[in-house]
N, C-alpha and C. Protein backbone atom coordinates (compact mmCIF):
# COMPACT_ATOMS: atom_id res chain seq x y z
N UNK A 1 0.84 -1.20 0.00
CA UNK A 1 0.00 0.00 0.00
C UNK A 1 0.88 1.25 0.00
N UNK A 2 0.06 2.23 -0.53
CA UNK A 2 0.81 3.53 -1.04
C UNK A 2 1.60 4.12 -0.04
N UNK A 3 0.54 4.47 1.53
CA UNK A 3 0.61 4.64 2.65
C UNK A 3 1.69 4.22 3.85
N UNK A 4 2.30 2.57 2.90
CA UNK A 4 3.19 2.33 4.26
C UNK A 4 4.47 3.00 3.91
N UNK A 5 4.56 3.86 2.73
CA UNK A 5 6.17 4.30 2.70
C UNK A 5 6.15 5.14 3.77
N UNK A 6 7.55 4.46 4.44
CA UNK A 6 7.81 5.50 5.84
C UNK A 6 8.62 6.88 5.92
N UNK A 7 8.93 6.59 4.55
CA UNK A 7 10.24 7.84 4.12
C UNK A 7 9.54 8.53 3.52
N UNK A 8 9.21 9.90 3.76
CA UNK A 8 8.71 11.41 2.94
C UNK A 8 9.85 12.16 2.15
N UNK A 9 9.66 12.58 1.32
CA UNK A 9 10.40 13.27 0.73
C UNK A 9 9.91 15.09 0.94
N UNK A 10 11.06 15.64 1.28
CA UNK A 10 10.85 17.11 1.56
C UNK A 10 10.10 17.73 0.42
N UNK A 11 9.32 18.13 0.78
CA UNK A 11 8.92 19.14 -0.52
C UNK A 11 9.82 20.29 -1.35
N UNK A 12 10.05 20.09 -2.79
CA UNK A 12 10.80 21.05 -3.51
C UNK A 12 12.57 19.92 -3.67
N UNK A 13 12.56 18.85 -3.17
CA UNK A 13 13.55 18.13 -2.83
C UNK A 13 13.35 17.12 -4.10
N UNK A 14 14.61 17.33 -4.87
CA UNK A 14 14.45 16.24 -6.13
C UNK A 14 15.47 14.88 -5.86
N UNK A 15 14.50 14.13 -5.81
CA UNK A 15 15.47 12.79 -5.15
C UNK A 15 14.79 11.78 -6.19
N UNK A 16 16.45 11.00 -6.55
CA UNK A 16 16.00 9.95 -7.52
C UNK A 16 16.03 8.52 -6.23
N UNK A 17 15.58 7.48 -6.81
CA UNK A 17 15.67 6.10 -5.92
C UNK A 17 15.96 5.39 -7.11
N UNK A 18 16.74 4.71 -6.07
CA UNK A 18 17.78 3.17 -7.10
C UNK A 18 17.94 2.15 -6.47
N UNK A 19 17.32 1.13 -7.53
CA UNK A 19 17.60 0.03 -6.88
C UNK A 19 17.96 -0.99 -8.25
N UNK A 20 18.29 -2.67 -7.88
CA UNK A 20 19.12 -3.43 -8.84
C UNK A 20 18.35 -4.58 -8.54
N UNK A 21 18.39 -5.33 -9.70
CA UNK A 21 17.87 -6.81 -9.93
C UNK A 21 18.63 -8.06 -10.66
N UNK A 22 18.89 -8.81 -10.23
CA UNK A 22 19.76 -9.73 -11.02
C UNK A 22 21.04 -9.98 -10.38
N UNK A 23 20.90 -9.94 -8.88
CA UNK A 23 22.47 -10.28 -8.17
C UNK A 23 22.66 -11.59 -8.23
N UNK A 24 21.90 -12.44 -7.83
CA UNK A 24 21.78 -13.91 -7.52
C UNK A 24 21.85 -14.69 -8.54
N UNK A 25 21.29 -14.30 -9.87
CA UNK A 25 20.81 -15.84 -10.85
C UNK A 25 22.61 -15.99 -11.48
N UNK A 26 22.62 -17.14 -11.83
CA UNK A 26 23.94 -17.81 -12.85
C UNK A 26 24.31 -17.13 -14.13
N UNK A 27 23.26 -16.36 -14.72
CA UNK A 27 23.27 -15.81 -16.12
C UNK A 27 22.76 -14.40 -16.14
N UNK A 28 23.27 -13.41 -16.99
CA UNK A 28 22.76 -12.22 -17.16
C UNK A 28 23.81 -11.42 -16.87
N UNK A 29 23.21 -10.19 -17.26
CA UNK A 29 24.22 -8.60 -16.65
C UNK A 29 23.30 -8.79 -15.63
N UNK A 30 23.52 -7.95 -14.20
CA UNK A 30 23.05 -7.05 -12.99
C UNK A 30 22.24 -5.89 -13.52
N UNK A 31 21.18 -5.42 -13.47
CA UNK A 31 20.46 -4.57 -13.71
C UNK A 31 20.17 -3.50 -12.74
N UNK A 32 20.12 -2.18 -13.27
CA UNK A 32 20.20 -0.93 -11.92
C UNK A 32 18.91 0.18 -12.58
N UNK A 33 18.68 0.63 -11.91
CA UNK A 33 17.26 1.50 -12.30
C UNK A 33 16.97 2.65 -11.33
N UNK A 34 17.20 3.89 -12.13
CA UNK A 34 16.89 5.30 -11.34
C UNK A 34 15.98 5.79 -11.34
N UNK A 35 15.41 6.17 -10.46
CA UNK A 35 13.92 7.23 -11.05
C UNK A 35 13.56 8.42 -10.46
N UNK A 36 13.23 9.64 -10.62
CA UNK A 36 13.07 10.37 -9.64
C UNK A 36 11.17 10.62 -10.12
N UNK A 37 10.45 10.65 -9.45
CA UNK A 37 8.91 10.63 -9.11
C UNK A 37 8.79 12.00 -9.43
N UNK A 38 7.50 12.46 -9.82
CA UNK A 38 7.21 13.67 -10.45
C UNK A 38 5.54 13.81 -8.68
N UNK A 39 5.99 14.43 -7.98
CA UNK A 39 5.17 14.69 -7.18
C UNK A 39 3.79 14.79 -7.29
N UNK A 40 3.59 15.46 -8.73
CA UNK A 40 2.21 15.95 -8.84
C UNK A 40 1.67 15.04 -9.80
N UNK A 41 2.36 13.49 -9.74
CA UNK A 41 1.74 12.29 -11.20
C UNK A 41 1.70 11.10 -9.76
N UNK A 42 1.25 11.36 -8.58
CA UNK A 42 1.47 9.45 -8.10
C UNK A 42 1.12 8.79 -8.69
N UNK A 43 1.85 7.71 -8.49
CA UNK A 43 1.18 6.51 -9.16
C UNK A 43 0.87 5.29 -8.16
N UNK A 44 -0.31 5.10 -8.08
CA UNK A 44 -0.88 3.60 -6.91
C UNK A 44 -0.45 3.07 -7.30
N UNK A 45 -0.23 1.96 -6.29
CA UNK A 45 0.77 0.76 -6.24
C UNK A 45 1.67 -0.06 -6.56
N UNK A 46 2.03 0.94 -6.13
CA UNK A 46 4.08 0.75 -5.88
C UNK A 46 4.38 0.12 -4.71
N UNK A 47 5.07 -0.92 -4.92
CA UNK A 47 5.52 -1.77 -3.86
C UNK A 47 7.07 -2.51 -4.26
N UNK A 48 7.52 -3.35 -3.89
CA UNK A 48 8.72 -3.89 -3.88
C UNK A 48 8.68 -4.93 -4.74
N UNK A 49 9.32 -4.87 -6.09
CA UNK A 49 8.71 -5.44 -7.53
C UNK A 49 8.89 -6.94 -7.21
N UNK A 50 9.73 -7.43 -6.27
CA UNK A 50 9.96 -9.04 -5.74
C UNK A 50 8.04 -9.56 -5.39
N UNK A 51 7.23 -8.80 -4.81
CA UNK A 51 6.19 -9.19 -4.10
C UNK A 51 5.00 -8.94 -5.31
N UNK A 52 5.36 -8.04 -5.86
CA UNK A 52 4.32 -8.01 -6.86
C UNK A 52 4.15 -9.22 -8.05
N UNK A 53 3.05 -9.43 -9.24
CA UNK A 53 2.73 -10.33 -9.51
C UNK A 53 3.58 -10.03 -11.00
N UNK A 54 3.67 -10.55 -12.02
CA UNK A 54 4.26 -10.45 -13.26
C UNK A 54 3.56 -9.44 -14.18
N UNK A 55 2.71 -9.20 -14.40
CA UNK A 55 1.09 -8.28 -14.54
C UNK A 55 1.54 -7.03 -14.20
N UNK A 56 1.30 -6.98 -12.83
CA UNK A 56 0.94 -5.53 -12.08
C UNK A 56 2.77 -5.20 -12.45
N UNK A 57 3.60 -5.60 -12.45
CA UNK A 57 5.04 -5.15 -12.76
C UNK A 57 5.02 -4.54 -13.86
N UNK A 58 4.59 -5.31 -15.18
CA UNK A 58 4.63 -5.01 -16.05
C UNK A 58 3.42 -3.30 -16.60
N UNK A 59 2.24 -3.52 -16.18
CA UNK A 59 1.50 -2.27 -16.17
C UNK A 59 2.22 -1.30 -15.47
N UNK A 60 2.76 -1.26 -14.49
CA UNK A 60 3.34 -0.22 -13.63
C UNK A 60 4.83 -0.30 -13.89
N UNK A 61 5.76 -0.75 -14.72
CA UNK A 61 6.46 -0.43 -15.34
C UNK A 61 6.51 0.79 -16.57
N UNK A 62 5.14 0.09 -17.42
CA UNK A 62 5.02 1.50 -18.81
C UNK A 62 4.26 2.80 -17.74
N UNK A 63 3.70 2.86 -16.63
CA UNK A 63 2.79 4.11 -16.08
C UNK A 63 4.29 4.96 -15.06
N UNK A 64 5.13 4.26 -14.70
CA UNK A 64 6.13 4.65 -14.18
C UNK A 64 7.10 5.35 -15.16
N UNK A 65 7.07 5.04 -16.77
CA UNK A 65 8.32 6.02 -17.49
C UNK A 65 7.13 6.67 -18.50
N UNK A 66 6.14 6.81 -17.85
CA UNK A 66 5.17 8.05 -18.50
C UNK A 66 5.23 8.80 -17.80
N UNK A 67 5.10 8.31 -16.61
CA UNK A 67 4.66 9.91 -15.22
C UNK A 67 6.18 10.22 -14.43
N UNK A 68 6.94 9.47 -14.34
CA UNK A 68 8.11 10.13 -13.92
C UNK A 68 8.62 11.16 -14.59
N UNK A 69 9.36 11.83 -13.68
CA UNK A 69 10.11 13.67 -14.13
C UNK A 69 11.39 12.65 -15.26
N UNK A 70 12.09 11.64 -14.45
CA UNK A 70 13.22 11.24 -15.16
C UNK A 70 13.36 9.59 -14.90
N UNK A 71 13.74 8.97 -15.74
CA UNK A 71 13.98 7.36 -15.51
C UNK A 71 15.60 6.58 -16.17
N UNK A 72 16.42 6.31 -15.67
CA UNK A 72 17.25 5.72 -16.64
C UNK A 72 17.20 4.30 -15.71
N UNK A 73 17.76 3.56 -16.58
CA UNK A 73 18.15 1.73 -16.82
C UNK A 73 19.20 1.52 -17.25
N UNK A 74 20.35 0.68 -16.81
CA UNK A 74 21.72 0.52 -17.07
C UNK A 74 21.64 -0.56 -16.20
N UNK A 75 23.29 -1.14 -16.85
CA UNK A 75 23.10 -2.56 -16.52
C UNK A 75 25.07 -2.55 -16.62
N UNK A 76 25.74 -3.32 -15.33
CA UNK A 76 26.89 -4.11 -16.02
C UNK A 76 27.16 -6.11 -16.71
N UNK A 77 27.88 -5.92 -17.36
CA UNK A 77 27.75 -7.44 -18.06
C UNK A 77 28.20 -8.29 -17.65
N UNK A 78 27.74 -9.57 -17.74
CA UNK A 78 28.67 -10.57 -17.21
C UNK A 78 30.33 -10.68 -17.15
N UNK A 79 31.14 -9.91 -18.30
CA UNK A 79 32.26 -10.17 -17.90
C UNK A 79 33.03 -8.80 -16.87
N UNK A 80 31.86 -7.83 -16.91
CA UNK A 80 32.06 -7.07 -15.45
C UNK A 80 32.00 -7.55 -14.24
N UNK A 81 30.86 -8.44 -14.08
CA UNK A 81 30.84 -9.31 -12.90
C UNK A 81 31.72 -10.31 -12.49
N UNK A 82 32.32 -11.22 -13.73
CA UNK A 82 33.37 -12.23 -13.35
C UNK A 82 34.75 -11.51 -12.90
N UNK A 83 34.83 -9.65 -13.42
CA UNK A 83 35.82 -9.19 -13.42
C UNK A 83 36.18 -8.50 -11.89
N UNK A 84 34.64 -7.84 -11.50
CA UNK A 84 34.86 -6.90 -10.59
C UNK A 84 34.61 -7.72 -9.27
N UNK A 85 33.23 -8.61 -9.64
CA UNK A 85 32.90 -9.11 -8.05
C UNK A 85 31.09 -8.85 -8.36
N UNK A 86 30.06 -9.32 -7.99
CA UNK A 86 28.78 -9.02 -7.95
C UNK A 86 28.74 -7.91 -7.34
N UNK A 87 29.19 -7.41 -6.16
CA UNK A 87 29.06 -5.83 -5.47
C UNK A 87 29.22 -5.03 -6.47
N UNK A 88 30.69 -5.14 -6.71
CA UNK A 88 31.17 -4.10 -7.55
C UNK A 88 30.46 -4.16 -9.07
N UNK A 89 29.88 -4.64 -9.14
CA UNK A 89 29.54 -4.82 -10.77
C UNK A 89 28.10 -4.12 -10.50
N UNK A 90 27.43 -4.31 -9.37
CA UNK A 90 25.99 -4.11 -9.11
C UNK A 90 26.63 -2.30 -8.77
N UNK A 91 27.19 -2.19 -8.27
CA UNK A 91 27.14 -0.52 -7.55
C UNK A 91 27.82 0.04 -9.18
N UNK A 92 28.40 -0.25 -10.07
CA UNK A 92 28.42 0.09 -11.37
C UNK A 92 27.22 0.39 -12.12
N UNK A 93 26.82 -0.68 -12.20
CA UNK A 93 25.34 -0.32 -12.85
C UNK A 93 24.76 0.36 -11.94
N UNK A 94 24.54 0.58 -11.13
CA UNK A 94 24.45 1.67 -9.88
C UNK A 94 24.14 3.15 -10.66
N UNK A 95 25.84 3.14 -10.41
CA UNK A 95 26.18 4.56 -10.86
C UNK A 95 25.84 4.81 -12.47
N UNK A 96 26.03 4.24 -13.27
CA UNK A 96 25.32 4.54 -14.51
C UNK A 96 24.09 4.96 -14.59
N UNK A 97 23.27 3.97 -14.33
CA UNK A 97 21.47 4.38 -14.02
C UNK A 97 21.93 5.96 -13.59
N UNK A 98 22.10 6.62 -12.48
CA UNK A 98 21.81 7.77 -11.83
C UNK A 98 22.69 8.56 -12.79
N UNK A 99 24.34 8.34 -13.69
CA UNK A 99 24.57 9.13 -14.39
C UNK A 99 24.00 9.33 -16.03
N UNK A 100 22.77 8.60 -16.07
CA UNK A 100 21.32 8.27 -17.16
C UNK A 100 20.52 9.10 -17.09
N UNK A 101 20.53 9.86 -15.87
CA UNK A 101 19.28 10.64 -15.93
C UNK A 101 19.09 11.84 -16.65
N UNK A 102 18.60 12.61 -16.67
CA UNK A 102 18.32 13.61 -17.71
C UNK A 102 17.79 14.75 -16.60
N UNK A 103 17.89 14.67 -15.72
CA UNK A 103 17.71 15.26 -14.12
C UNK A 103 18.71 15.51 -13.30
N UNK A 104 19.16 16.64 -12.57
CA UNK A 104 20.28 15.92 -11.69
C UNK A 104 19.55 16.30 -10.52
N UNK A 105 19.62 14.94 -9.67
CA UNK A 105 18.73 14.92 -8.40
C UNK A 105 19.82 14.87 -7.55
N UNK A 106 19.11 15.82 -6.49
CA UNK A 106 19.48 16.84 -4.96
C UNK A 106 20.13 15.61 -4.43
N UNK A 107 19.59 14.82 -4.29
CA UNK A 107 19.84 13.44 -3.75
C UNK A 107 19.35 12.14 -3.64
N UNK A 108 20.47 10.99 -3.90
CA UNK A 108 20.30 9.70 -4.72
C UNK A 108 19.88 8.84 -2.95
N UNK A 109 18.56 7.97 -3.47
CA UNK A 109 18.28 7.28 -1.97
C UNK A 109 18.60 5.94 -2.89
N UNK A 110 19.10 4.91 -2.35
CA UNK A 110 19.86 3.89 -2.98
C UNK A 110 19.61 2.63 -2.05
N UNK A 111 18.58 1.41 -2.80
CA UNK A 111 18.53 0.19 -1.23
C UNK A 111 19.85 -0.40 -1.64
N UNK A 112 19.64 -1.12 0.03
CA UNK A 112 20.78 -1.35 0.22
C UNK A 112 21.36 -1.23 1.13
N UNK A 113 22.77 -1.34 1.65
CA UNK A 113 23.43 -1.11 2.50
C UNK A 113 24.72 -0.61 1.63
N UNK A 114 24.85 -0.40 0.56
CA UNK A 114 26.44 -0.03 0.14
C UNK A 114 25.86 1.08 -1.37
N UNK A 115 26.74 2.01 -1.28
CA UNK A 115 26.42 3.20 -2.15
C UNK A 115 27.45 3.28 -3.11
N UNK A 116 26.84 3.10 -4.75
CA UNK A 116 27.89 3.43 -5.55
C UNK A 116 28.57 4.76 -5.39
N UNK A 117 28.99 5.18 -6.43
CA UNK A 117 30.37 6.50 -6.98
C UNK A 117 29.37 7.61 -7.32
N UNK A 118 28.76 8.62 -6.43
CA UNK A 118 28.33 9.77 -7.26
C UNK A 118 28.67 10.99 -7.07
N UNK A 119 28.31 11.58 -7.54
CA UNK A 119 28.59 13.12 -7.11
C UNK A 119 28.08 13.29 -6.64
N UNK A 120 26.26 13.11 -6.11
CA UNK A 120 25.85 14.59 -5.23
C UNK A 120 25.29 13.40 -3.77
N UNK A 121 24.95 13.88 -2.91
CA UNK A 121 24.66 13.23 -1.67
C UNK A 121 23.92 12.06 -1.88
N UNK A 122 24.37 11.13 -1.41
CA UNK A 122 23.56 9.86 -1.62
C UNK A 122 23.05 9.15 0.04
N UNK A 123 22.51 8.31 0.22
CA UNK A 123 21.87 7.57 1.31
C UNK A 123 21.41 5.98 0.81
N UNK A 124 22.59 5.16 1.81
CA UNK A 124 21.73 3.72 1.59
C UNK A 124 20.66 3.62 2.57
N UNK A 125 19.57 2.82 2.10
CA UNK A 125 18.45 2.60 3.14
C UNK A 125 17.98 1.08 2.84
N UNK A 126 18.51 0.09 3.96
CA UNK A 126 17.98 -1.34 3.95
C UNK A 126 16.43 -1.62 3.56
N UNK A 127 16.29 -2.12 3.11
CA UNK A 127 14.60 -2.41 2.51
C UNK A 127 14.18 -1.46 1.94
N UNK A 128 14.99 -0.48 1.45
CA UNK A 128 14.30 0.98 0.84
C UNK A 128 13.09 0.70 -0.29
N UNK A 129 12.92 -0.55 -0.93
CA UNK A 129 11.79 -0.57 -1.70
C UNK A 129 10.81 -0.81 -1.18
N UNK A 130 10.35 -0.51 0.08
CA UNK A 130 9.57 -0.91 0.83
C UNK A 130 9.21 0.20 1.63
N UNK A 131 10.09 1.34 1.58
CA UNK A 131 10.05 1.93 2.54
C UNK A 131 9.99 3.90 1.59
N UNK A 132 10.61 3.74 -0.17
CA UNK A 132 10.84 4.73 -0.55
C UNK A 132 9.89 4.30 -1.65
N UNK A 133 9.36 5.12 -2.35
CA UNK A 133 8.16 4.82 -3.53
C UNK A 133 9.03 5.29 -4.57
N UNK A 134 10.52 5.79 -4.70
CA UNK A 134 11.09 6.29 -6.07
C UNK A 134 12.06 4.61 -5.97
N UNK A 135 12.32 4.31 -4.98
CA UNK A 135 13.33 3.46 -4.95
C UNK A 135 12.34 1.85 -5.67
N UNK A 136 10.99 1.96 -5.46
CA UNK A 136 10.27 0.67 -5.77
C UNK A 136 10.07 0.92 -7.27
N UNK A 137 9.99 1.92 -7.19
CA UNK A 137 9.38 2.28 -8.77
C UNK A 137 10.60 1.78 -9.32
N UNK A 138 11.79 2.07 -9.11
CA UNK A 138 13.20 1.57 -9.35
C UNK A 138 13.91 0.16 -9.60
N UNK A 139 13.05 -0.29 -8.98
CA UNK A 139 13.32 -2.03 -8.51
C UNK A 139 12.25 -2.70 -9.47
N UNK A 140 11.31 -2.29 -10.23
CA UNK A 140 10.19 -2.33 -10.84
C UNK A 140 10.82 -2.66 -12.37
N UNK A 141 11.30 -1.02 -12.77
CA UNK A 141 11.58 -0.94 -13.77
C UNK A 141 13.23 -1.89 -14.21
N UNK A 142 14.21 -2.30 -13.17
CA UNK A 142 15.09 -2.67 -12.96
C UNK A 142 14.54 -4.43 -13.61
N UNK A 143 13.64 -4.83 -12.43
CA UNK A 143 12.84 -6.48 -12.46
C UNK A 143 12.44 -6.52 -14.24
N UNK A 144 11.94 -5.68 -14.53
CA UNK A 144 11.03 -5.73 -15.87
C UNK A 144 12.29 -5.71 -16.85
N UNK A 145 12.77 -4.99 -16.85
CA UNK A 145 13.83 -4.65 -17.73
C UNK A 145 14.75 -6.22 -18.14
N UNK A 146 15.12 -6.92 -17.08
CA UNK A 146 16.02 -8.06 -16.88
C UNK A 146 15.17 -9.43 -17.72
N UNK A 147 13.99 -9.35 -16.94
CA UNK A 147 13.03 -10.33 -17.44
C UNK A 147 12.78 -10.21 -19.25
N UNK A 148 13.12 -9.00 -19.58
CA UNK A 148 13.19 -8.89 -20.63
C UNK A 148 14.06 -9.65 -21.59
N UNK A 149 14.91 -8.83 -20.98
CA UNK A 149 16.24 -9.85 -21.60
C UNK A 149 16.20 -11.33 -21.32
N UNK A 150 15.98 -11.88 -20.35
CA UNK A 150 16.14 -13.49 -19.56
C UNK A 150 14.89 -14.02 -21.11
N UNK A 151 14.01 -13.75 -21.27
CA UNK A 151 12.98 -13.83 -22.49
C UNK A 151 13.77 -14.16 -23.81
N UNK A 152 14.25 -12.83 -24.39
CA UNK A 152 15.16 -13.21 -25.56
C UNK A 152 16.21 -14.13 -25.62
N UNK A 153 17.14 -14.27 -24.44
CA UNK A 153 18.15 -15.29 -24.00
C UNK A 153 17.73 -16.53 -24.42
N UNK A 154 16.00 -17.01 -24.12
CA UNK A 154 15.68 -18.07 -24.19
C UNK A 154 15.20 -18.50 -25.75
N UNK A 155 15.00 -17.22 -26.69
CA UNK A 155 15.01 -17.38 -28.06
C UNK A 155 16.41 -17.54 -28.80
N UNK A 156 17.40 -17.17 -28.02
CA UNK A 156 18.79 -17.45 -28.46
C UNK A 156 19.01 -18.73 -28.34
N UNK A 157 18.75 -19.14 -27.07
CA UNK A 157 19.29 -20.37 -26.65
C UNK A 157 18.03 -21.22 -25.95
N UNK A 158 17.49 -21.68 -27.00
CA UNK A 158 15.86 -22.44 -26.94
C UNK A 158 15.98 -23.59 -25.70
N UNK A 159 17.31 -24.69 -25.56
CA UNK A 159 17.46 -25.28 -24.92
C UNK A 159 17.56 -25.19 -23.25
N UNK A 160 17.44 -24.09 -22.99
CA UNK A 160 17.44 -23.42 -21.65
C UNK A 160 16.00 -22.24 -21.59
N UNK A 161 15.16 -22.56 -20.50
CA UNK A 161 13.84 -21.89 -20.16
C UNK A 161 14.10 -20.58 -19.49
N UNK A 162 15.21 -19.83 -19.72
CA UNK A 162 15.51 -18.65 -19.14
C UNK A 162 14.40 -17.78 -19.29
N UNK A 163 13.13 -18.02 -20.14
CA UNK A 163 11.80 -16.89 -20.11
C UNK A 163 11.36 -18.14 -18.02
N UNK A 164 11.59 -18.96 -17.33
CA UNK A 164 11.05 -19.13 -16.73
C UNK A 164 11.46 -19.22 -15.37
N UNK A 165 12.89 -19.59 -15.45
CA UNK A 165 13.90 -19.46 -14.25
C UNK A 165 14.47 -18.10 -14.35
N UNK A 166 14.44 -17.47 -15.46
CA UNK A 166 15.09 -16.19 -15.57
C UNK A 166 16.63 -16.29 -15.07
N UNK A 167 17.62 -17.42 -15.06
CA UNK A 167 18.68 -17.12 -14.81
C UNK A 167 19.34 -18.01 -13.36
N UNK A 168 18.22 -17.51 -12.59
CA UNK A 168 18.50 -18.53 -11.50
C UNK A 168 18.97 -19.85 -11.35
N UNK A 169 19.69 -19.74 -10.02
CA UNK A 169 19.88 -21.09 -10.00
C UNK A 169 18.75 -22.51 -9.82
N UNK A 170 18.21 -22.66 -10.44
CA UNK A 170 16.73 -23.67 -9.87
C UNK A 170 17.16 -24.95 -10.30
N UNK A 171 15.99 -26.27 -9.97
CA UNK A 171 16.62 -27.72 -10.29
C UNK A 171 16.64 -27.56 -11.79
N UNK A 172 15.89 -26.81 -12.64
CA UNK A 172 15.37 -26.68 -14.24
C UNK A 172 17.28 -26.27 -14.79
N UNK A 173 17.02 -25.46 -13.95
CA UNK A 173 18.30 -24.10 -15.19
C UNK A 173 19.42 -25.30 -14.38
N UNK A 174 19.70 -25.92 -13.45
CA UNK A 174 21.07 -26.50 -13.08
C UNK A 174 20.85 -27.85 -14.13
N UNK A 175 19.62 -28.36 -13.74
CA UNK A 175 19.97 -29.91 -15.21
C UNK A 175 19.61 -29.24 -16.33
N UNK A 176 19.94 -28.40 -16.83
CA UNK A 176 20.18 -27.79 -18.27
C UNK A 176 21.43 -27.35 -18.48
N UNK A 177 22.67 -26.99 -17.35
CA UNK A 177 24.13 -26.72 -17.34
C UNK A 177 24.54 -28.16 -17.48
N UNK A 178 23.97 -28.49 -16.74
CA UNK A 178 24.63 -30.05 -16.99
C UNK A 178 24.68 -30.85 -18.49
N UNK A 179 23.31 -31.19 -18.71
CA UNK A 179 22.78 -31.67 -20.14
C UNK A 179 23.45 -30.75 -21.26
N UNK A 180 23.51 -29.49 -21.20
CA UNK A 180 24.00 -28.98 -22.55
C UNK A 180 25.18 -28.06 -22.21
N UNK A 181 25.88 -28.09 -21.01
CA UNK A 181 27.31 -27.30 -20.51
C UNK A 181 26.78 -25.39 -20.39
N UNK A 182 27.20 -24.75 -20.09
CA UNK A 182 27.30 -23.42 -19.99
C UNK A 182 27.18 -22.70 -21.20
N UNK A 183 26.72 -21.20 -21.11
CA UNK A 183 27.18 -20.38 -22.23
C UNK A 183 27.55 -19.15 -22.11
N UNK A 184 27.25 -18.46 -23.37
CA UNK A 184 28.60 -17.32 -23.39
C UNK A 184 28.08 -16.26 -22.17
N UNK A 185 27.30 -16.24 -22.22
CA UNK A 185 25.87 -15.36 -20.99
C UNK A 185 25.92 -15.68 -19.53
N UNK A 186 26.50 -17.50 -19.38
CA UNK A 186 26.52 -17.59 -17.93
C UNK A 186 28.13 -16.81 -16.60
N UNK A 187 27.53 -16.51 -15.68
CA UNK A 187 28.78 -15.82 -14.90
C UNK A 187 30.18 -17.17 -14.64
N UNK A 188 31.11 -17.25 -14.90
CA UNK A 188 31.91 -18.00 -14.49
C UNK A 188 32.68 -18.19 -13.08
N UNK A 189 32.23 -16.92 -12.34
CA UNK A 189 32.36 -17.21 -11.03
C UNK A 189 31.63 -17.64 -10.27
N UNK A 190 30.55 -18.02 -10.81
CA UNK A 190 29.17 -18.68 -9.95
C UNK A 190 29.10 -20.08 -10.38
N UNK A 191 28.95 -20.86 -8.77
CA UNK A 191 29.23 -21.99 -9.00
C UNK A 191 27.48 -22.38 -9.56
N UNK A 192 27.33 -23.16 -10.28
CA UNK A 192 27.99 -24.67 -10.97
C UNK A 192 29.17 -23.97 -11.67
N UNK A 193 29.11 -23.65 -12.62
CA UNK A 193 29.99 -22.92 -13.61
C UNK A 193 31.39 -22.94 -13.44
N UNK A 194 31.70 -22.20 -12.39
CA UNK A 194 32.82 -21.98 -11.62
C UNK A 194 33.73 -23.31 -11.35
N UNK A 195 32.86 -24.62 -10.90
CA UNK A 195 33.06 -25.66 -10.79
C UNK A 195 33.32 -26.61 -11.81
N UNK A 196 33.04 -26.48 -12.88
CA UNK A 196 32.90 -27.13 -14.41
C UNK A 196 34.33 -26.82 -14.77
N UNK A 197 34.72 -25.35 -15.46
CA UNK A 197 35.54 -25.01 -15.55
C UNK A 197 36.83 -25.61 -14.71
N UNK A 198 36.58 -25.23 -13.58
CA UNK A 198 38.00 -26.04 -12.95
C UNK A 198 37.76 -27.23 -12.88
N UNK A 199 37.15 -28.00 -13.02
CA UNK A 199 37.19 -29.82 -13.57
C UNK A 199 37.46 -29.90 -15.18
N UNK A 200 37.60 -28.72 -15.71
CA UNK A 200 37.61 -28.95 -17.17
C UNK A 200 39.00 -28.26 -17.41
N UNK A 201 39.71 -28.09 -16.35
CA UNK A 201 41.55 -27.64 -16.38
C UNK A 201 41.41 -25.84 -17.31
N UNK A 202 40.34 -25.13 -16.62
CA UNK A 202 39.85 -23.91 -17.37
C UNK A 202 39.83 -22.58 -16.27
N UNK A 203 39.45 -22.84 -15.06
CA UNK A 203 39.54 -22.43 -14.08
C UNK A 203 40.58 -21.95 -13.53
């Protein structure tokens, strides 16, 4: 509900919220998503895009980059992630999203507990999609965005249901590494993967 965000935003105060999707699964870039809310456009129900249904994400994805003041989407790639570390690859796409905007906001509210590279004042806030309505809207457009891609992945590579695990590790997507080995898309520091490789003198 609209109501339980506990965080107000000052009036006249332009604050974007950011948040990221795609830390956990085996395959994909990390996805990051800025938004700063246009005060005088709310939009009902906004919540924390994990809890919401596939539907309501998707409708309130296109009503979120109509009525927002500003929105960017950025992403780092898998061989950022095998390179930097999942943190560091996630607070990258981080900082891109917020240097995307077409706005420069007073200040970046960021979930989380760790704050990428910006210039102007930033704030992590644990559960912030839960708690900030720019930061959900964020996590929204972030979720939608990924699922997107995890979709086409699975027209690339028909043999893997990435429109259904989206990437994750599940029993589906692990006996499909097995049965048909890895690809160019999966992270190599994430085990199974990780594990293959060094049994395969690659590691």
């Amino acid at each position: 509900m609209d109501d339980e965000f506990s965080i107000k935003i000052p009036q006249g105060c332009i604050v974007a919220g950011v948040d990221e999707a795609g830390r956990g699964p085996l395959a994909g870039p990390v996805f990051a998503a800025a938004v700063i809310l246009d005060p005088m456009r709310p939009i009902a129900g906004l919540a924390d895009s994990k809890i919401l249904s596939e539907s309501k994400r998707n409708s309130l994805y296109i009503i979120i980059k109509e009525a927002a003041l500003s929105w960017s989407i950025a992403q780092a790639g898998v061989d950022e992630i095998d390179g930097l570390n999942i943190l560091q690859a996630t607070l990258l796409a981080m900082q891109r999203a917020v240097e995307g905007l077409n706005i420069q906001p007073d200040e970046v509210l960021v979930d989380g507990n760790r704050l990428p590279k910006l210039s102007m004042p930033a704030q992590a806030i644990v559960k912030g999609d839960s708690k900030v309505q720019a930061i959900s809207a964020a996590s929204i457009l972030a979720k939608v965005e990924r699922d997107k891609l995890m979709v086409d992945y699975h027209q690339q590579y028909p043999d893997f249901a990435f429109h259904v695990h989206k990437g994750y590790g599940t029993k589906q997507h692990l006996a499909e590494i097995e049965q048909f080995g890895f690809l160019a898309v999966h992270r190599r520091t994430f085990n199974p993967v990780k594990t293959m490789l060094i049994q395969q003198g690659i590691g």
